[in-house]
C-alpha atoms as a PDB file:
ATOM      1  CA  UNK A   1      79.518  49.055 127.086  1.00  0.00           C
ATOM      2  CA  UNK A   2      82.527  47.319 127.879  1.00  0.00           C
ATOM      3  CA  UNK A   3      83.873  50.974 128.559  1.00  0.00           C
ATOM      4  CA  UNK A   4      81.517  51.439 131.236  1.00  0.00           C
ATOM      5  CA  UNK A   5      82.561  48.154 132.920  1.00  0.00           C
ATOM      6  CA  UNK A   6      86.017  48.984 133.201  1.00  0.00           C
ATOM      7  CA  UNK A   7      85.638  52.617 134.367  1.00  0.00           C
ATOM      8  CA  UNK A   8      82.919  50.752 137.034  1.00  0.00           C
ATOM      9  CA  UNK A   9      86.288  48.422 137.997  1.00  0.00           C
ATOM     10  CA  UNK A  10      88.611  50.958 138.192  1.00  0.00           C
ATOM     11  CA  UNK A  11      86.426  53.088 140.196  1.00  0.00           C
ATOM     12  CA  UNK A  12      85.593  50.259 142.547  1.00  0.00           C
ATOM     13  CA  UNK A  13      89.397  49.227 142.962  1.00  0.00           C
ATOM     14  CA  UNK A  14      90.052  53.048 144.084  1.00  0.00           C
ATOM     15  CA  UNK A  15      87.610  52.973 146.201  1.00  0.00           C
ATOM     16  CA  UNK A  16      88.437  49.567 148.098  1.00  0.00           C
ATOM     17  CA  UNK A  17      92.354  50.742 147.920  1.00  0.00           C
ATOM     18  CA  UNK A  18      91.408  54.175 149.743  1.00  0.00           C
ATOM     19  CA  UNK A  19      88.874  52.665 152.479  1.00  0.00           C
ATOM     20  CA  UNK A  20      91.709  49.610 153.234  1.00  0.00           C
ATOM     21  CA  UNK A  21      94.769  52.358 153.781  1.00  0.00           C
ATOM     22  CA  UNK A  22      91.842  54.083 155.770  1.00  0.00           C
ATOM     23  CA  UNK A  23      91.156  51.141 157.504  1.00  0.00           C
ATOM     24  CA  UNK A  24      94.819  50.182 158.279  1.00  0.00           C
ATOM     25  CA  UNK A  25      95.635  53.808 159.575  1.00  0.00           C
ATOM     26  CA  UNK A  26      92.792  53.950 162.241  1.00  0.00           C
ATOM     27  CA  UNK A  27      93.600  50.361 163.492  1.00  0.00           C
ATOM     28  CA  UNK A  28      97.459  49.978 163.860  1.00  0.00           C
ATOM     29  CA  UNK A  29      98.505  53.819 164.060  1.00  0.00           C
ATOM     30  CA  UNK A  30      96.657  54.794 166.532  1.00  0.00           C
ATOM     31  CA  UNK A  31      97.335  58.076 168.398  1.00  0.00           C
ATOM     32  CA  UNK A  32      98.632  57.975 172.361  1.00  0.00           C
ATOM     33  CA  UNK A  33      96.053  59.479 174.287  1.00  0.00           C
ATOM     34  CA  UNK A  34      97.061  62.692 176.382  1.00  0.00           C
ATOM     35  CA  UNK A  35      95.407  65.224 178.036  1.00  0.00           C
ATOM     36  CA  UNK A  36      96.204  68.998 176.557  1.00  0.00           C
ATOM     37  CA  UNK A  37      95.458  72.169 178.426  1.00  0.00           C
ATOM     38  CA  UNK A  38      95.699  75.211 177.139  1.00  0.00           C
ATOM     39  CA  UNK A  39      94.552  78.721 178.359  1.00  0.00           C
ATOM     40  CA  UNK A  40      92.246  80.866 176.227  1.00  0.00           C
ATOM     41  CA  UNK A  41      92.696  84.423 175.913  1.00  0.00           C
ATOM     42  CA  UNK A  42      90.336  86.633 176.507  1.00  0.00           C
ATOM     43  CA  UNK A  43      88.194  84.680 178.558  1.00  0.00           C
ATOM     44  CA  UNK A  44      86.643  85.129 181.974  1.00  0.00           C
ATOM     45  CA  UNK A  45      85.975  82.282 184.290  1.00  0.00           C
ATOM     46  CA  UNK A  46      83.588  82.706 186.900  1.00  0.00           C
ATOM     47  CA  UNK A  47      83.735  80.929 190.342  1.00  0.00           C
ATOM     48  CA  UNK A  48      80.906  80.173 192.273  1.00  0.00           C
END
């Protein structure tokens, strides 16, 4: 049993490690916004 509690902990600390680096990219690296246009080939636009 105590096996199964430390495979539980190790599991758990993984887990908290890889949703705090998760957590700590999306809030303090975010991305500067920009608009991006691009044509597309092969495609028709109709006007109206």
């Amino acid at each position: 049993m105590p096996s199964l509690f430390r495979f539980l902990m190790v599991v758990a600390v993984l887990s908290a490690m890889t949703a705090g680096g998760l957590y700590i990219l999306s809030e303090y690296f975010e991305p500067d916004p920009r608009e991006v246009t691009q044509p597309v080939s092969g495609v028709k636009v109709r006007r109206q």
